[in-house]
Every structure is written in structure tokens, then in C-alpha cells.
C-alpha atoms as a PDB file:
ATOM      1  CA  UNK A   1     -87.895 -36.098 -59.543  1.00  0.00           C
ATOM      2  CA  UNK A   2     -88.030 -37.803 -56.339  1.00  0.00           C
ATOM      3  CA  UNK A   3     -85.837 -41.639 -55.592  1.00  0.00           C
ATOM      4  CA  UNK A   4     -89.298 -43.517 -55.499  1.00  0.00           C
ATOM      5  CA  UNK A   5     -90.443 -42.651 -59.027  1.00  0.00           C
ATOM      6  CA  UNK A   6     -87.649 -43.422 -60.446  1.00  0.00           C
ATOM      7  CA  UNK A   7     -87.435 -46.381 -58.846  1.00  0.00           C
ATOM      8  CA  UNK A   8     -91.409 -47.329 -59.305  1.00  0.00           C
ATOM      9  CA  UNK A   9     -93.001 -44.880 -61.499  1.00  0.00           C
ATOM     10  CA  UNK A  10     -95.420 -42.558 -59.747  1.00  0.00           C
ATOM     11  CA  UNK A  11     -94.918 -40.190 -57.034  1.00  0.00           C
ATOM     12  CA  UNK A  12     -94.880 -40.535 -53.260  1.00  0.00           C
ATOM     13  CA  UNK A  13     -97.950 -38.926 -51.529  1.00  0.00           C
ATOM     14  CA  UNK A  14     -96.773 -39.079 -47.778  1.00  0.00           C
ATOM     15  CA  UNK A  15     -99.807 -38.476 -44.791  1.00  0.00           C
ATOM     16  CA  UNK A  16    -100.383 -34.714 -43.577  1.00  0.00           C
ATOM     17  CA  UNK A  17     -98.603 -35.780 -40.180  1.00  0.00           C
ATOM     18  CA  UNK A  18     -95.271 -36.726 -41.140  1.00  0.00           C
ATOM     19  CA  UNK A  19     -95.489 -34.241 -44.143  1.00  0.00           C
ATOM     20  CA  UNK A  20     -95.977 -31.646 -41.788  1.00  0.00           C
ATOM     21  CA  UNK A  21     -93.122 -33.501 -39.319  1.00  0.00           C
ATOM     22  CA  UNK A  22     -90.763 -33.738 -41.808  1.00  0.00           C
ATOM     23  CA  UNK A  23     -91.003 -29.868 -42.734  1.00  0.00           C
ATOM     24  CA  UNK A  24     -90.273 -29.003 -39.438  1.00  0.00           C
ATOM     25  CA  UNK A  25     -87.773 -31.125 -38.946  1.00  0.00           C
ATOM     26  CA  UNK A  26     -85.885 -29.966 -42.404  1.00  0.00           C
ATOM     27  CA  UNK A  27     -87.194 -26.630 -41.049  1.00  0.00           C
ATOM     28  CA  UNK A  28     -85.378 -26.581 -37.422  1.00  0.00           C
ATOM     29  CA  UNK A  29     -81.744 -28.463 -39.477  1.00  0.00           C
ATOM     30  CA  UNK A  30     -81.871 -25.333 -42.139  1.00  0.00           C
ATOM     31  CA  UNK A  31     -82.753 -22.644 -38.829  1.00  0.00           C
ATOM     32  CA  UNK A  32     -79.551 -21.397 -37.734  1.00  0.00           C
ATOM     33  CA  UNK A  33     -76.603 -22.317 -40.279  1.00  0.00           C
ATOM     34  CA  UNK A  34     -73.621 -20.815 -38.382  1.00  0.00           C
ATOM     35  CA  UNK A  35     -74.739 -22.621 -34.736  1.00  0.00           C
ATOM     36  CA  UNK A  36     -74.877 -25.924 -37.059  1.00  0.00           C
ATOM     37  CA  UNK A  37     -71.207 -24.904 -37.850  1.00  0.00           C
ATOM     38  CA  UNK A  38     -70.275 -23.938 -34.510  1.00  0.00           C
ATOM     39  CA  UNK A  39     -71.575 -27.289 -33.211  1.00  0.00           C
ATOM     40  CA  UNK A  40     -69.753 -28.973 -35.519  1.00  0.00           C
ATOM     41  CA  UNK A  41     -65.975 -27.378 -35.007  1.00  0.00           C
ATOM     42  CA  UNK A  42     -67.089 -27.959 -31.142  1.00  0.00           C
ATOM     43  CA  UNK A  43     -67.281 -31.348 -31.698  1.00  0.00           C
ATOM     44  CA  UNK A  44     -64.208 -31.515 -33.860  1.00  0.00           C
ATOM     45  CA  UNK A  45     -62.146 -29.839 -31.322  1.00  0.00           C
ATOM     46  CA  UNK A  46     -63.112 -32.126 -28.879  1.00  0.00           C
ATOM     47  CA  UNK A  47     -62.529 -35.100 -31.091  1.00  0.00           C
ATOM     48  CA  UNK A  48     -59.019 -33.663 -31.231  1.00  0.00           C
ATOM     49  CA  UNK A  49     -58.600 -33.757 -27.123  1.00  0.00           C
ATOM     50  CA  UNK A  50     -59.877 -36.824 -26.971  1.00  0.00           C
ATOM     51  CA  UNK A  51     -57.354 -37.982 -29.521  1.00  0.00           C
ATOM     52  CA  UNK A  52     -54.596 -35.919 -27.916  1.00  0.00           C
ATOM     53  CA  UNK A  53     -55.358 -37.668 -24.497  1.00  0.00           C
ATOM     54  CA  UNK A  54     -55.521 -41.199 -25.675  1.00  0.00           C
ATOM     55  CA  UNK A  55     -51.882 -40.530 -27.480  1.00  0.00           C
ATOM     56  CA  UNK A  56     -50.549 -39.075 -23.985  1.00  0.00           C
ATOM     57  CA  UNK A  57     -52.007 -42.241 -22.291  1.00  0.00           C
ATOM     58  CA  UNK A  58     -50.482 -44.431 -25.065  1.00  0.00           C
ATOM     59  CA  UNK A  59     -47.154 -42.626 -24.556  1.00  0.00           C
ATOM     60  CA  UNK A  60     -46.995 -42.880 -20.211  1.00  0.00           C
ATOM     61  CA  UNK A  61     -48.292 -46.917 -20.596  1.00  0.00           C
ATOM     62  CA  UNK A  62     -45.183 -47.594 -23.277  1.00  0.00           C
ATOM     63  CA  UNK A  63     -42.707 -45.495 -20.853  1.00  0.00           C
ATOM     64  CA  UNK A  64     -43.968 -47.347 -18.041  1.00  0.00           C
ATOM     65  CA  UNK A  65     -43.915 -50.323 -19.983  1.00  0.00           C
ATOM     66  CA  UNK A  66     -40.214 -49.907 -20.956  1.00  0.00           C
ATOM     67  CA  UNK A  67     -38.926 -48.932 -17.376  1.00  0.00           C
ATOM     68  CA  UNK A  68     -40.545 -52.735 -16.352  1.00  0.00           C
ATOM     69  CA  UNK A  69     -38.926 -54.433 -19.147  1.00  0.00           C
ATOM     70  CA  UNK A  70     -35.537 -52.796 -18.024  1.00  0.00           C
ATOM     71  CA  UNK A  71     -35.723 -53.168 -14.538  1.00  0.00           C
ATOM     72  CA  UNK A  72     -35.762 -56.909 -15.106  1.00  0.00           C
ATOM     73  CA  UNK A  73     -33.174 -57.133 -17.427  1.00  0.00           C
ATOM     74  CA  UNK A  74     -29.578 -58.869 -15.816  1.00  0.00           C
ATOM     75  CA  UNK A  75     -26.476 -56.846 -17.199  1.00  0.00           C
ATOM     76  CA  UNK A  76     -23.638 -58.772 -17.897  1.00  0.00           C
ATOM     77  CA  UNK A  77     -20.100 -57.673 -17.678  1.00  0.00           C
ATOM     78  CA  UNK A  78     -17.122 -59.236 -18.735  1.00  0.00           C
ATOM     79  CA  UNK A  79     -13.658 -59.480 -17.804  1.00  0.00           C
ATOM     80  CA  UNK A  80     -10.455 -60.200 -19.592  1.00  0.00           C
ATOM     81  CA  UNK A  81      -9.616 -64.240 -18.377  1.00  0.00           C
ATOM     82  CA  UNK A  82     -13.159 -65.147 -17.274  1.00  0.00           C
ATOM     83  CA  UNK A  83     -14.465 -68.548 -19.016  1.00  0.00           C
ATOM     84  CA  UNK A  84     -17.843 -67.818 -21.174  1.00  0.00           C
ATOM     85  CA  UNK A  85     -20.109 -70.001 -22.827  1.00  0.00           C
ATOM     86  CA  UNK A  86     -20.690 -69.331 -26.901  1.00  0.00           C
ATOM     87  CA  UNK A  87     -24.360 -69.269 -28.756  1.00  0.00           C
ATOM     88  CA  UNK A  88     -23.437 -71.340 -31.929  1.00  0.00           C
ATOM     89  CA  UNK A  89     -26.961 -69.815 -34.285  1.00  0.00           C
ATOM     90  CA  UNK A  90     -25.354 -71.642 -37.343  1.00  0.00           C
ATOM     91  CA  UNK A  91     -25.407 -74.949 -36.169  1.00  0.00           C
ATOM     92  CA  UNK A  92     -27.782 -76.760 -37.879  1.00  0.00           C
ATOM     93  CA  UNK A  93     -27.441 -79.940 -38.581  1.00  0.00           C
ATOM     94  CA  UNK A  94     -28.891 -81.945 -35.645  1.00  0.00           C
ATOM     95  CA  UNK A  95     -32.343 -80.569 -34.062  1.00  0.00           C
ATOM     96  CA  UNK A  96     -32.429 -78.558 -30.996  1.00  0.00           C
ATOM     97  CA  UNK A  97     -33.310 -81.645 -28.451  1.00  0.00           C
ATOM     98  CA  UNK A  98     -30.469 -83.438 -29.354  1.00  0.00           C
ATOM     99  CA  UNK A  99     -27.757 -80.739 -29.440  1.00  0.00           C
ATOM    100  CA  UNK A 100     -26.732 -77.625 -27.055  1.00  0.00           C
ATOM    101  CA  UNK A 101     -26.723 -74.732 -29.117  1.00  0.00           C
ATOM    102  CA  UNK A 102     -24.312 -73.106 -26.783  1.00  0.00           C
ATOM    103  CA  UNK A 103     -20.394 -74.403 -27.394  1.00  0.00           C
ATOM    104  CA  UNK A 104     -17.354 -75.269 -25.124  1.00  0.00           C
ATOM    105  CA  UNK A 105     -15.986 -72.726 -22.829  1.00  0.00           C
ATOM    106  CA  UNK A 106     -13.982 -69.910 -24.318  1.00  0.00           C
ATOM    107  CA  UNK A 107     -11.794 -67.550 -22.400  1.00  0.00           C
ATOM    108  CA  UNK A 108     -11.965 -63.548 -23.073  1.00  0.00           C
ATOM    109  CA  UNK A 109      -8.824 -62.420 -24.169  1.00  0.00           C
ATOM    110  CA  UNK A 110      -9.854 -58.758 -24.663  1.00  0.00           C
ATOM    111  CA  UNK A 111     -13.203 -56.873 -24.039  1.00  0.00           C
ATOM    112  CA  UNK A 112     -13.531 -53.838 -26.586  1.00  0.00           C
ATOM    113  CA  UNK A 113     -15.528 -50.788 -25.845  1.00  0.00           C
ATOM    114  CA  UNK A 114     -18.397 -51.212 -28.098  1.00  0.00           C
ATOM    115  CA  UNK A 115     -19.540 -54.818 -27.393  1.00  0.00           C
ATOM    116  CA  UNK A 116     -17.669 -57.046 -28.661  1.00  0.00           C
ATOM    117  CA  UNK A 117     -14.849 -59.347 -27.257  1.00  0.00           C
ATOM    118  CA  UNK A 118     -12.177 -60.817 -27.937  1.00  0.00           C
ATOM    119  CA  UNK A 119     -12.229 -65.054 -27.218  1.00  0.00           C
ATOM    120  CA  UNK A 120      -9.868 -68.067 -27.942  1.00  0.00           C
ATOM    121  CA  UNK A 121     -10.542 -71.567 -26.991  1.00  0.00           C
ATOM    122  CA  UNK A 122      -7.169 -73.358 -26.380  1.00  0.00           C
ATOM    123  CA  UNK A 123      -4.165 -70.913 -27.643  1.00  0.00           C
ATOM    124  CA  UNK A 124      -4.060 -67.238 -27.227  1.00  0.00           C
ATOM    125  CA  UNK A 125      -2.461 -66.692 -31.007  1.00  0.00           C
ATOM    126  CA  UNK A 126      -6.197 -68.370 -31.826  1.00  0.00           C
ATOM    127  CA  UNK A 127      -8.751 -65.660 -30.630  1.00  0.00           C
ATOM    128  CA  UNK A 128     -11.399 -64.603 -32.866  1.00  0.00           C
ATOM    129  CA  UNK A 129     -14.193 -61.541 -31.883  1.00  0.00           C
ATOM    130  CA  UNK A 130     -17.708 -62.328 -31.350  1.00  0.00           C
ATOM    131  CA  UNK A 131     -20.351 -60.549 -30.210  1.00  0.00           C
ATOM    132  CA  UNK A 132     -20.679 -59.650 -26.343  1.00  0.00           C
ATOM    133  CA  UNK A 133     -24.586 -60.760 -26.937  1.00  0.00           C
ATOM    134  CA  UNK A 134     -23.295 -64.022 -28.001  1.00  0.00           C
ATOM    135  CA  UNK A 135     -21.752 -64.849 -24.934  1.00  0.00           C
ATOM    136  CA  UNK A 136     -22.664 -66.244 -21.253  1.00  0.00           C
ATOM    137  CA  UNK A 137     -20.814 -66.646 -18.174  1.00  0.00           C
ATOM    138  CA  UNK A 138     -19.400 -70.016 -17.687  1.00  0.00           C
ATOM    139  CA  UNK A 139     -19.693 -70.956 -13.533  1.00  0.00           C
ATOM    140  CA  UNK A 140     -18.799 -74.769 -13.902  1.00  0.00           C
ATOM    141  CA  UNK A 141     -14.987 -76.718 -14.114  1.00  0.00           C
ATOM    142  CA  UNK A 142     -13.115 -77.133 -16.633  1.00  0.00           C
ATOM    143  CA  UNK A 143     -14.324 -80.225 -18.536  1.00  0.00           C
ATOM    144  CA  UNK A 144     -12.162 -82.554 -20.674  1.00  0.00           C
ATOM    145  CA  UNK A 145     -13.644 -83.892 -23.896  1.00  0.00           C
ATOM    146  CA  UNK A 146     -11.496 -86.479 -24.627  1.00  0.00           C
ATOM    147  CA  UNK A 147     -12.719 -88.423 -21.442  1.00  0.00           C
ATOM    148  CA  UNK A 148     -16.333 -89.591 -22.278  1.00  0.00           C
ATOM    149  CA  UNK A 149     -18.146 -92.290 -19.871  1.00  0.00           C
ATOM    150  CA  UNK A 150     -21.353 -93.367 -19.753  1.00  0.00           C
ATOM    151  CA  UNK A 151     -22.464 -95.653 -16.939  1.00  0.00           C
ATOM    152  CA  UNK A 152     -25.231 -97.932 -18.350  1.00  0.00           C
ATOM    153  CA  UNK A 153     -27.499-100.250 -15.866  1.00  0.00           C
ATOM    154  CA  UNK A 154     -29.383-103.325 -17.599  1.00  0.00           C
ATOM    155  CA  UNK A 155     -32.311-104.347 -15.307  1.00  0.00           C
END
């Protein structure tokens, strides 16, 4: 039983013509079974290249990608005595226009292998580690905080 009668009841009765093509047509698919296969693992193998190629290109554009990301990176060193700058991440309270996230300048008292350092603000006996990612160099004076003026002009 055919899809149009059970959808609508009665059989199909299709022209001569495209009776006769679609025999030949089912014909010429049902000819040769192990070309049909052949064609088809040919075109599975070169699915696979293609895939193959696309992951090489994927993995040269990432490497090539990488070496321009670390070309541009600036590597900072640190030296025992050199003034930094600290990223305060937990400071919250006021928004981000209104307050520097980065606090006072800190001296490095020690600079470990791994990363980290060793900082104090005021006293030596008062140093604390932090993360060398944390810091940045500090190129300005010493400033003193006590001293705040503000010079305001009425016009």
C-alpha cells in the first residue's frame, strides 16, 4: 500500500513518461551496489580531509594568534626597594569614578620566586605578600597625605 491511499483512498496512476522515468531512475540507483558504496566512503574520506585541514588551519591561526597577543604584552620585573602601586579589587564602597582602585605606594621588601612579593607601606616589621599581578610600578614622588589643598577660584 502506497503513502497516497492511505492518505486519500485510491491508488496513484502516474503518466507512462515519468512511470517509465522513474523506473530508470530507481533502475540506474539499484545498478551497481558496491560503486554506490565506493562513492560513498570516497566522499567520507574526503569529508575527513577536509575536516582534518580546517582543524590544522584552526590550530596555525590560534598559534599565530597567541605569538601576537604575547609579543605585545609588557613584562614587569620587580626589585627589592622599588615603590609599586597596589590594585585594591575589594574596595567597594564608593563607585569607580569617584575612587582609584589602585592604593598608596608600597615598597617591595622581598620578591619570591613564584610571583608573589613581599610589600609594607610605612614599617618594615609591617609587610604583608600580595600578588606580583596585583602590583604596578610607581614612577612619581613621594606624596604626603596629611597635606591636602585644594585651590578653589569663584568667578
Amino acid at each position: 500500500m502506497s503513502p497516497f491511499q492511505l492518505v486519500y483512498g485510491k491508488a496513484c496512476y502516474l503518466p507512462a513518461e515519468l512511470e517509465h522515468k522513474a523506473y530508470w531512475d530507481l533502475k540506474k540507483l539499484n545498478l551497481d551496489m558496491a560503486a554506490a558504496g565506493e562513492q560513498i566512503m570516497l566522499q567520507l574520506i574526503e569529508l575527513e580531509e577536509f575536516r582534518l585541514r580546517d582543524y590544522e588551519n584552526n590550530k596555525i591561526y590560534k598559534e599565530k594568534v597567541k605569538g601576537w597577543h604575547d609579543r605585545r604584552l609588557v613584562h614587569k620585573s620587580f626589585v627589592p626597594g622599588q615603590q609599586v602601586l597596589l590594585f585594591n579589587s575589594h574596595l567597594r564602597l564608593f563607585p569607580r569614578k569617584l575612587k582609584s582602585r589602585w592604593s598608596a605606594s608600597f615598597i617591595i621588601k622581598t620578591v619570591f620566586p613564584h610571583g608573589a612579593m613581599e610589600i609594607f607601606n610605612k614599617h618594615p616589621d609591617q609587610a604583608f605578600k600580595v600578588n606580583g599581578q596585583r602590583l604596578k610600578h610607581y614612577y612619581g614622588d613621594t606624596v604626603n597625605r596629611e597635606v591636602v589643598s585644594a585651590i578653589l577660584l569663584a568667578t
